[in-house]
Protein backbone atom coordinates (compact mmCIF):
# COMPACT_ATOMS: atom_id res chain seq x y z
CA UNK A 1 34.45 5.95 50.14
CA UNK A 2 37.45 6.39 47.96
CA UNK A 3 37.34 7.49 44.20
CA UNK A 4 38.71 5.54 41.37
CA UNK A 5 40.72 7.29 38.15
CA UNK A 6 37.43 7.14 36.54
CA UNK A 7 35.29 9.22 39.09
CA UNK A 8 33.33 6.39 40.34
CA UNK A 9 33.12 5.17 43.60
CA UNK A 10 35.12 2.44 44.85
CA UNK A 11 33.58 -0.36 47.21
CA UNK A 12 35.36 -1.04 50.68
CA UNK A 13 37.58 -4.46 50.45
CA UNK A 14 38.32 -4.76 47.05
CA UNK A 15 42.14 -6.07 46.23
CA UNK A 16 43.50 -5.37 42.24
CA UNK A 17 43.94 -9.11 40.49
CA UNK A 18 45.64 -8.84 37.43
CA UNK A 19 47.27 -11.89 35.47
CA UNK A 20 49.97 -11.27 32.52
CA UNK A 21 51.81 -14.33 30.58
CA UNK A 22 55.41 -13.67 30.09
CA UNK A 23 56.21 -14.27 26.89
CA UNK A 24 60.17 -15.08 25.37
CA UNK A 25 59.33 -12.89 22.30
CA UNK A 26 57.70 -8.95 22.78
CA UNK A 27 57.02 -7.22 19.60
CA UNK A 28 58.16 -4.15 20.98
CA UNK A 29 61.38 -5.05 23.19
CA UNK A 30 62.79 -8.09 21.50
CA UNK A 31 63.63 -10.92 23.24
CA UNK A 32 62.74 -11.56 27.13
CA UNK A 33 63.99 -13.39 29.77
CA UNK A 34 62.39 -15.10 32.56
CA UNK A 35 65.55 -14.40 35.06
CA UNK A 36 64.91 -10.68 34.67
CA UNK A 37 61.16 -10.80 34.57
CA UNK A 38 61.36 -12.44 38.53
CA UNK A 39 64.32 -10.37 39.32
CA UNK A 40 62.20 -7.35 38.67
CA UNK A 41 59.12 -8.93 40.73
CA UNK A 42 61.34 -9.67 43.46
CA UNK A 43 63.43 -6.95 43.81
CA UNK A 44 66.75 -8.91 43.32
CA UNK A 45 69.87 -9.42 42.64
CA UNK A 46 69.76 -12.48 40.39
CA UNK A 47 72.26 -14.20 37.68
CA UNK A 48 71.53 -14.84 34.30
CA UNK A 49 72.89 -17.62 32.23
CA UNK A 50 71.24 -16.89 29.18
CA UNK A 51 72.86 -13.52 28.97
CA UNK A 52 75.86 -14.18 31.22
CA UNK A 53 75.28 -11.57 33.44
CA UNK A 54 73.46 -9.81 36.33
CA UNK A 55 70.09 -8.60 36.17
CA UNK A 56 70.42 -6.11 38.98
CA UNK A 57 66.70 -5.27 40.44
CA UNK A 58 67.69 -5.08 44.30
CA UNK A 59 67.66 -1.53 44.53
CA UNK A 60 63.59 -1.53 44.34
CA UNK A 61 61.91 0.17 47.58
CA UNK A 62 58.11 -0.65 46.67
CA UNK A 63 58.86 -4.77 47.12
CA UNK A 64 57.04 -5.04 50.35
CA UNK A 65 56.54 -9.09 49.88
CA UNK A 66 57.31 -11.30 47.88
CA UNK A 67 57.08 -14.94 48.07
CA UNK A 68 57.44 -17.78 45.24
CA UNK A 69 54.94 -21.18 46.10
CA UNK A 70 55.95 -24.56 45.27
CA UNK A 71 53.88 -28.03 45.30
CA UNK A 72 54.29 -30.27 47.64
CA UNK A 73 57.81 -33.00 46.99
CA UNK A 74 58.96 -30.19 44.43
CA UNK A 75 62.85 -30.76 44.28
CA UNK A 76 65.57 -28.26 45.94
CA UNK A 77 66.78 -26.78 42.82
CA UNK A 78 62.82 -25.00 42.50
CA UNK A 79 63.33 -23.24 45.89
CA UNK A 80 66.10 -21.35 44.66
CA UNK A 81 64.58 -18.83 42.86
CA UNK A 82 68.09 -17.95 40.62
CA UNK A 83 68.04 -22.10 39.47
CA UNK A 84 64.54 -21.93 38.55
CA UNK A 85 64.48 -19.18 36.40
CA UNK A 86 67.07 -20.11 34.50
CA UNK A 87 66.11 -23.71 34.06
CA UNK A 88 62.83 -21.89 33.07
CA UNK A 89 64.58 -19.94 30.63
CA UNK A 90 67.02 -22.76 28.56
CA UNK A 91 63.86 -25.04 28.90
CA UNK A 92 61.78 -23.57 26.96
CA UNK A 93 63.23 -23.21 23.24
CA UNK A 94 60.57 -21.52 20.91
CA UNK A 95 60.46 -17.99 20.26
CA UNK A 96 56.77 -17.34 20.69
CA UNK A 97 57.13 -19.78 24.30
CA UNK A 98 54.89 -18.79 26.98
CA UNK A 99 57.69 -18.57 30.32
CA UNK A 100 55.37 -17.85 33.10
CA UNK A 101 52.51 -16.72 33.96
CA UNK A 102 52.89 -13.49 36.45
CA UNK A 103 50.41 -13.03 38.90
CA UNK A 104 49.82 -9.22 40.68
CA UNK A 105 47.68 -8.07 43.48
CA UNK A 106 47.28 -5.15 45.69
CA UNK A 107 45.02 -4.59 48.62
CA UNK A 108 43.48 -0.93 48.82
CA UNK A 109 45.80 1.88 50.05
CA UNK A 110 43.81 2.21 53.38
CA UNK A 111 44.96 -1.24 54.31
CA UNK A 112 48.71 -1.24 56.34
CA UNK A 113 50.39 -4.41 56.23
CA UNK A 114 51.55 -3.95 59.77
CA UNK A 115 48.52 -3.71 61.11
């Protein structure tokens, strides 16, 4: 059974959950943009319109999957993940707005996602 960073034991099967909101305004970098934030997630090239340029993530190796889920009728402009993070980011005008919420999850290392 594998160890954790604490010492204790880690049960067989478990996959690492974690939830963050992505926030417009961080007390410690300034202000934050959603184009960047799924850029980085994604491993992407992708364009920003509130800061007129590139936010160049593409170079990432450790993007294995990645995959953005939409409801069911949601318009064509959502499935283009560029358009929706910028309509994400000049939609939402306070400061202190909450952008996204960013989901993360990783099975154990012992799992291989090719089988």
């Amino acid at each position: 059974m594998p160890y954790g960073r604490n010492g204790r034991r880690m049960q067989d099967g478990n996959i690492h959950c974690h939830v963050t909101n992505l926030s417009r305004k961080s007390p410690f970098r300034g202000e934050r943009f959603a184009v960047a934030m799924a850029a980085y997630v994604a491993g992407e090239r992708l364009w920003s319109e509130g800061k007129q340029e590139h936010i160049v993530y593409h170079m990432r190796e450790d993007v294995v999957f990645k995959r953005t889920l939409f409801p069911a009728g949601a318009p064509a402009w959502a499935r283009d993940r560029n358009s929706l993070w910028n309509r994400v980011d000049t939609t939402a005008r306070r400061r202190d707005a909450r952008l996204a919420k960013c989901p993360a999850s990783a099975p154990m290392r012992q799992y291989r996602l090719n089988g």
